[in-house]
Protein backbone atom coordinates (compact mmCIF):
# COMPACT_ATOMS: atom_id res chain seq x y z
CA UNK A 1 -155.97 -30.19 19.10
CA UNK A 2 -152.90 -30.85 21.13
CA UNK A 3 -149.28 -30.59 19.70
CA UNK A 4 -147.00 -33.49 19.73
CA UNK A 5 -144.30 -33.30 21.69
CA UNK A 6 -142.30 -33.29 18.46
CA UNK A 7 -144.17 -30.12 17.30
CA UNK A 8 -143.48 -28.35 20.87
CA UNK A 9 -139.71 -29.97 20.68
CA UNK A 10 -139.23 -28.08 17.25
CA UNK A 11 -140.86 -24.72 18.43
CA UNK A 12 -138.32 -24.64 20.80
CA UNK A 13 -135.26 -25.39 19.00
CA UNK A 14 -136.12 -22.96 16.47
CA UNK A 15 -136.85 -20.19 19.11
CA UNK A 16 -133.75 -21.03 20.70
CA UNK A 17 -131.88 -20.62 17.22
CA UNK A 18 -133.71 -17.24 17.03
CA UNK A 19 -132.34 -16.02 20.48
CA UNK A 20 -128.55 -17.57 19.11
CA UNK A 21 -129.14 -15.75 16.01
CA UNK A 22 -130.01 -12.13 17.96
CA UNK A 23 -126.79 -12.66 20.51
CA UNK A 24 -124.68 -12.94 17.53
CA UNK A 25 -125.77 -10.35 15.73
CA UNK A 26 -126.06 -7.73 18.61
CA UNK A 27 -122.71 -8.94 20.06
CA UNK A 28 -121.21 -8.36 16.24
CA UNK A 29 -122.97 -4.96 16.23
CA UNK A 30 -121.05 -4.40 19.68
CA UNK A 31 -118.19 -4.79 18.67
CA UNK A 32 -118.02 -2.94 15.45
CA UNK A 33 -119.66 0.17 17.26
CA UNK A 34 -116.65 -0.16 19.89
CA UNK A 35 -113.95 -0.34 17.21
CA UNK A 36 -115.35 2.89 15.42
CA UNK A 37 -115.44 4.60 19.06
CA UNK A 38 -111.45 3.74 19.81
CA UNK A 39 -110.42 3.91 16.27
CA UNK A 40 -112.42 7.09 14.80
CA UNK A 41 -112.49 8.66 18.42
CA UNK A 42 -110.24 7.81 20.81
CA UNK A 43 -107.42 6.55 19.59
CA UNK A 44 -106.20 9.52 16.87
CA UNK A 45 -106.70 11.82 19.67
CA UNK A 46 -104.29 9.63 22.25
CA UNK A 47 -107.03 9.53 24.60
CA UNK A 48 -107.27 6.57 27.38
CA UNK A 49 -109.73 4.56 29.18
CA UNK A 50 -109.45 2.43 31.56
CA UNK A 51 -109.60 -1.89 31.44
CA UNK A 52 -107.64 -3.92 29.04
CA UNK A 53 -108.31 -1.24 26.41
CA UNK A 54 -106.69 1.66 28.11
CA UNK A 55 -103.31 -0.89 28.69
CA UNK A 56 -104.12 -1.92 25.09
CA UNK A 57 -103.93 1.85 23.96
CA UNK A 58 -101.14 2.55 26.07
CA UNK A 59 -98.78 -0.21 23.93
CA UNK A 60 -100.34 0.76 20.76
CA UNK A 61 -99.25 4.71 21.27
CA UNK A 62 -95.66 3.91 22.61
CA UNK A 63 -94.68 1.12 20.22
CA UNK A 64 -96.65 2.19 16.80
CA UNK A 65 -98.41 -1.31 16.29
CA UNK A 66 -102.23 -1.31 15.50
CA UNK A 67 -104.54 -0.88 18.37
CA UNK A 68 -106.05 -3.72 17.44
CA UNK A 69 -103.57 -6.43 17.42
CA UNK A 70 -102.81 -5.38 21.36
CA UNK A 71 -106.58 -5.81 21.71
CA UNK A 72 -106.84 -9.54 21.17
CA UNK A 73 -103.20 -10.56 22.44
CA UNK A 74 -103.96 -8.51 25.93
CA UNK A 75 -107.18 -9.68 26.24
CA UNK A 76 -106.23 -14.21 25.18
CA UNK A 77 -104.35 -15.18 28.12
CA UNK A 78 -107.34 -13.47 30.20
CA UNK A 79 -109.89 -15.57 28.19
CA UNK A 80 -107.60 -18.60 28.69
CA UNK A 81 -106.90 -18.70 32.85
CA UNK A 82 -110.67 -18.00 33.26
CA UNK A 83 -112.29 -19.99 30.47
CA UNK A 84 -112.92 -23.07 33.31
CA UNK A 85 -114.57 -20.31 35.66
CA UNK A 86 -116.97 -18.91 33.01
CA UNK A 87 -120.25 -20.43 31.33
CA UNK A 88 -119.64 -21.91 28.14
CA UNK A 89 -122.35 -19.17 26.32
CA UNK A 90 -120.10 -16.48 27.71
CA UNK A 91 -116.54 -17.85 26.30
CA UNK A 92 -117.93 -17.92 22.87
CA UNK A 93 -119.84 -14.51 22.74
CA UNK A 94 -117.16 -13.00 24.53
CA UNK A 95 -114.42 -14.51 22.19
CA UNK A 96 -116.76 -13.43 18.62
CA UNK A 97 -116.95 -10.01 20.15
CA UNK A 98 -113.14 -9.36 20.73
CA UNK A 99 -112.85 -11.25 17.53
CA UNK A 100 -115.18 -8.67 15.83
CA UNK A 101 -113.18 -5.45 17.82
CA UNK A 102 -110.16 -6.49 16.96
CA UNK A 103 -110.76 -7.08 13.39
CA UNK A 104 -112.53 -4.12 13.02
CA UNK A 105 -110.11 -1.64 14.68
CA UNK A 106 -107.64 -3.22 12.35
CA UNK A 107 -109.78 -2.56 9.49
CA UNK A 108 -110.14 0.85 9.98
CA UNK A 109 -106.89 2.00 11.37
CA UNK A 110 -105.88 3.66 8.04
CA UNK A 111 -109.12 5.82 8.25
CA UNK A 112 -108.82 9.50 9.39
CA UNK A 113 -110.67 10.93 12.94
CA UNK A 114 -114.22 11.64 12.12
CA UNK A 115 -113.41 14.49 14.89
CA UNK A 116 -110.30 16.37 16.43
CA UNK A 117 -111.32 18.56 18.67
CA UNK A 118 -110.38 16.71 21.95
CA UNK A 119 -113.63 16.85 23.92
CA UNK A 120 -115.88 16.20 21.15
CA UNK A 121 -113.72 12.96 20.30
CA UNK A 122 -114.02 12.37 24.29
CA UNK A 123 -117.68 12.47 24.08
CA UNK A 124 -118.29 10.20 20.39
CA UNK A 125 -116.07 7.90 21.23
CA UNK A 126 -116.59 7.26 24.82
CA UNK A 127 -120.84 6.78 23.45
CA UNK A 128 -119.72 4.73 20.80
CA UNK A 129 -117.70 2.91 22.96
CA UNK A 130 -119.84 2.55 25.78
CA UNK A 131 -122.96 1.59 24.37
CA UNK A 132 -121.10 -1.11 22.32
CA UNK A 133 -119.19 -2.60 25.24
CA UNK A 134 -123.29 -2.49 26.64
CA UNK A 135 -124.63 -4.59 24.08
CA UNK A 136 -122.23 -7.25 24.26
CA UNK A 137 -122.47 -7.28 28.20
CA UNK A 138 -126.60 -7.33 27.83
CA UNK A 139 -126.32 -10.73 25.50
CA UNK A 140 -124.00 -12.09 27.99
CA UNK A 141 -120.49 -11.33 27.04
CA UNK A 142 -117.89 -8.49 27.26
CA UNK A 143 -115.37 -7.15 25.06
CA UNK A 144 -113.02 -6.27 28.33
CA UNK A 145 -111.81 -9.53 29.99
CA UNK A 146 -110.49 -7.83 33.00
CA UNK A 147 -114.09 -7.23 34.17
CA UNK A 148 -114.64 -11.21 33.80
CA UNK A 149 -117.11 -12.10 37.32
CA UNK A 150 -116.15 -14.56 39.27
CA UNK A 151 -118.64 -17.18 38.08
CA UNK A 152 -119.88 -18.23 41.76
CA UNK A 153 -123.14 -19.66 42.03
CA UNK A 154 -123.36 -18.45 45.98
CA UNK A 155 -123.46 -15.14 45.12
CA UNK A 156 -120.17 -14.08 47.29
CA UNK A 157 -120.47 -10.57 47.55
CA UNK A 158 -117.31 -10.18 48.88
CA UNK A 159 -115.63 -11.65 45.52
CA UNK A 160 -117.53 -9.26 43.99
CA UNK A 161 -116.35 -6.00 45.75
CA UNK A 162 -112.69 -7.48 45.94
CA UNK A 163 -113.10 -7.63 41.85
CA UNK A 164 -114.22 -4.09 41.82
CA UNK A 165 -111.59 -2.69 43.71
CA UNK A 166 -109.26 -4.22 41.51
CA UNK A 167 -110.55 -3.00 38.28
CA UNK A 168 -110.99 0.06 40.19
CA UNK A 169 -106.97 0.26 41.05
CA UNK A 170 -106.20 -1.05 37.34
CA UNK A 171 -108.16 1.68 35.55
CA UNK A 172 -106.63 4.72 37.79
CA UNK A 173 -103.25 2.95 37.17
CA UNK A 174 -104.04 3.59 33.84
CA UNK A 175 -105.86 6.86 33.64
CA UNK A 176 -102.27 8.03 35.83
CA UNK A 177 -100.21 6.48 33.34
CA UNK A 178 -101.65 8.32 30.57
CA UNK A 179 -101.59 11.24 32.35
CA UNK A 180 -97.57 10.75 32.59
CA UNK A 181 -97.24 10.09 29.63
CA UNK A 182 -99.76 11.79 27.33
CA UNK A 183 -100.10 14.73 29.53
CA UNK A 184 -102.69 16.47 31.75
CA UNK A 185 -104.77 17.74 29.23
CA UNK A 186 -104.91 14.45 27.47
CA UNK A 187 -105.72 12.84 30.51
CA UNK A 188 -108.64 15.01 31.85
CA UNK A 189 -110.29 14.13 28.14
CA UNK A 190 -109.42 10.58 28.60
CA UNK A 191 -111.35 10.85 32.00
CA UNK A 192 -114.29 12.26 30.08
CA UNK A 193 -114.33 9.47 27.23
CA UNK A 194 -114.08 7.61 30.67
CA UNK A 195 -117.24 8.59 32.16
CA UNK A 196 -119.58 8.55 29.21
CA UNK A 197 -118.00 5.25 27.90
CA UNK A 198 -119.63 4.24 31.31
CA UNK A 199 -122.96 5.67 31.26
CA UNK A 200 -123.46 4.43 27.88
CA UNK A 201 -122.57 0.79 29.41
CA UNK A 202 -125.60 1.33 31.94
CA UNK A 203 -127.63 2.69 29.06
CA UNK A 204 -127.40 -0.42 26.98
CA UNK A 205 -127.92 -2.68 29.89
CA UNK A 206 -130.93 -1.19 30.95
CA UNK A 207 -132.44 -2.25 27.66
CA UNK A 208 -131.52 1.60 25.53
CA UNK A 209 -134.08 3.11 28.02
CA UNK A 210 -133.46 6.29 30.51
CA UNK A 211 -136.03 4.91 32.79
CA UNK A 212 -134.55 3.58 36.01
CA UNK A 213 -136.59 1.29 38.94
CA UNK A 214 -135.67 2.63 42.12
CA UNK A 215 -136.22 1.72 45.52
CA UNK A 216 -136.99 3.85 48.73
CA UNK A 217 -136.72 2.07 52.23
CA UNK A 218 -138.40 4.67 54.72
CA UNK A 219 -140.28 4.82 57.60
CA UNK A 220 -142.11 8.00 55.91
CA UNK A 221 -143.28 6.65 53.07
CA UNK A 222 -146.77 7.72 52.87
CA UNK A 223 -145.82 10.78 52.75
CA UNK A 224 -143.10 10.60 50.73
CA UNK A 225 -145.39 8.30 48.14
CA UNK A 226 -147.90 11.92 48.75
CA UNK A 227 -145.40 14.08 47.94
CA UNK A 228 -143.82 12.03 45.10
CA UNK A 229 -147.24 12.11 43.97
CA UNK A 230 -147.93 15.80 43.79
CA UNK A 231 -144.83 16.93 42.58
CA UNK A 232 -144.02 14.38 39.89
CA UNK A 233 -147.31 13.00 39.51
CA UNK A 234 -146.13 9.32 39.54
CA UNK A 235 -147.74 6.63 41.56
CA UNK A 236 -145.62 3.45 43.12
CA UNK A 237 -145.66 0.02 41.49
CA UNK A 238 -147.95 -2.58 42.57
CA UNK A 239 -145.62 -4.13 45.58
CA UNK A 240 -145.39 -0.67 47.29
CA UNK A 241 -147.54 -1.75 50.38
CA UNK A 242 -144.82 -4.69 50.91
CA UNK A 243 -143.08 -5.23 54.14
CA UNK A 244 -139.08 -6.57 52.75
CA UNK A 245 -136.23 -6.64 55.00
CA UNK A 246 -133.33 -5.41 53.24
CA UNK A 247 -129.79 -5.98 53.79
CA UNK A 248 -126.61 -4.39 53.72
CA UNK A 249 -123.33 -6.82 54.02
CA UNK A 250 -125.02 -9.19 56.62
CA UNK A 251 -126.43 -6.76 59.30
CA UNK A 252 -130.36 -5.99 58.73
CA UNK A 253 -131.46 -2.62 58.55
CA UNK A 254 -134.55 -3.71 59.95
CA UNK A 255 -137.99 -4.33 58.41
CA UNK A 256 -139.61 -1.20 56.83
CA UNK A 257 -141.92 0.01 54.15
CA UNK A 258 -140.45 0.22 50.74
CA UNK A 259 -142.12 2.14 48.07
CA UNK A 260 -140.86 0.91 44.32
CA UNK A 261 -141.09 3.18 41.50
CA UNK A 262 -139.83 3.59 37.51
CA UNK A 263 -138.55 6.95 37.06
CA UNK A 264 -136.77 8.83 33.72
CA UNK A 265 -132.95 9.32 34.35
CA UNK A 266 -133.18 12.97 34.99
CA UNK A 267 -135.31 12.91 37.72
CA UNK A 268 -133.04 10.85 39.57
CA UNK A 269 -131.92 14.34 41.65
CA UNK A 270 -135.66 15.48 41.89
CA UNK A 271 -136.60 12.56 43.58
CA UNK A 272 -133.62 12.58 45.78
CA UNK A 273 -134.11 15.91 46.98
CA UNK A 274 -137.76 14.78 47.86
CA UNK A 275 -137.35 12.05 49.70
CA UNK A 276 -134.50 13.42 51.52
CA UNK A 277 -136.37 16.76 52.56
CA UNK A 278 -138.90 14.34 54.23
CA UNK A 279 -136.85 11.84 55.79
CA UNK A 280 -133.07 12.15 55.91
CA UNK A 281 -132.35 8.69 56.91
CA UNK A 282 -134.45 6.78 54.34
CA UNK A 283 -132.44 4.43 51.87
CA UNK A 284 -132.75 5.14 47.86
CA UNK A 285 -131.58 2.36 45.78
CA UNK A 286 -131.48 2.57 42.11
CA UNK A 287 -131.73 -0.74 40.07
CA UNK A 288 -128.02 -1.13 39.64
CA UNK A 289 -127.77 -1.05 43.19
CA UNK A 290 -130.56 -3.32 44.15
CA UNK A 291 -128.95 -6.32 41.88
CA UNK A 292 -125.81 -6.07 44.90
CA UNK A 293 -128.05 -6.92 47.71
């Protein structure tokens, strides 16, 4: 028999609450696994990273006040200029998960470091961190408003990289000033919490997985796909025999083979080393790199 369209009207609302219901609670969980990361971590150990976060840090450490009060006030007016510019799913996630950090780090500012020892605080907290700040970015929001996209539906690149650099200039401003102020020592760890705050970002958005697609743009590639083959025993996807031309800024690089495959995270290098040893020239994009073009 064939549903009504009220029956296929309510399936959908209710597996539209489901995916609601899911955001929520992941972008929650986000937060709360960010606040232990700055709060358990981090912040008793005055380390730094970069972002609203670091600046927040910064005020927290020279004027005494909870972390987590600098949080939400630093991160408002941010919310407020760009709230026109940004979907309307994206305001509210992003607003429950700064909602949930900031509450959170406030809850447990009276609690003790769960580690002292520098680098091992620079490693917990910068995972903790990381993959919390992932899970909110992977349902569609962020707990660090500076790193707000411009929401333009051309797809400017240019916007893009002009962002980047920006945040780029902002978090070494910050990194420096905590060197300054903190110290060397303090800020080489704060670089560290840095670092694997950011892989654990990339590990959350590709879905808590070390695989990684990559692409390889050669004029070699049956060989390479042979040699890919016999060292690492992996075959291409499906689209390998493909002709794509692919782009960089708006020159062409010309139509050639590409050759797609999903590799683990630490045989990025292997596979590098490959591919290079055969032809130097070819082009190896990993996922993150492919969503630019």
């Amino acid at each position: 028999m064939n549903q009504s369209p009220h029956s296929v009207l309510s399936s959908s609302a209710k597996l539209s609450y489901r995916i609601w219901i899911k955001k929520l609670l992941f972008v929650i969980l986000g937060g709360i696994l960010a606040s232990i990361g700055l709060e358990l971590f981090l912040h008793p150990n005055q380390l730094i990273i970069g972002g609203v976060t670091g600046i927040s840090a910064m005020f927290a450490y020279q004027t005494e006040m909870r972390l987590g009060l600098f949080l939400f006030l630093f991160n408002l007016p941010f919310i407020l200029l760009s709230y026109k510019r940004v979907q309307r799913q994206y305001a509210i996630l992003t607003v429950l998960g700064l909602v949930v950090l900031s509450l959170s780090s406030l809850m447990l500012h009276s609690f003790p470091a769960l580690i002292e020892h520098p680098l091992l605080a620079a490693a917990c907290g910068g995972l903790f961190l990381g993959i919390g700040i992932g899970m909110v970015l992977y349902e569609g929001g962020t707990l660090d408003t500076l790193a707000i996209q411009p929401m333009d539906h051309t797809n400017n690149n240019r916007s893009k990289y002009r962002l980047e650099r920006v945040i780029m200039v902002v978090n070494l401003v910050v990194l420096t000033t905590a060197g300054i102020t903190l110290g060397t020592q303090q800020a080489m760890y704060s670089i560290v919490a840095y670092l694997i705050a950011f892989e654990g970002v990339h590990f959350s958005l590709r879905g808590y997985t070390f695989n990684r697609k990559i692409c390889i743009v050669s004029a070699e590639t049956e060989r390479i796909e042979q040699s890919i083959k016999t060292r690492l025993h992996r075959d291409p996807e499906a689209s390998e025999d493909r002709l794509e031309e692919i782009t960089h800024g708006s020159e062409p690089w010309g139509t050639l083979p590409v050759l797609y495959y999903k590799i683990h995270l630490f045989e990025s290098r292997r596979i590098k080393y490959i591919v290079r040893s055969i032809d130097p020239h070819a082009s190896i994009l990993f996922d993150r790199d492919m969503n630019r073009l």
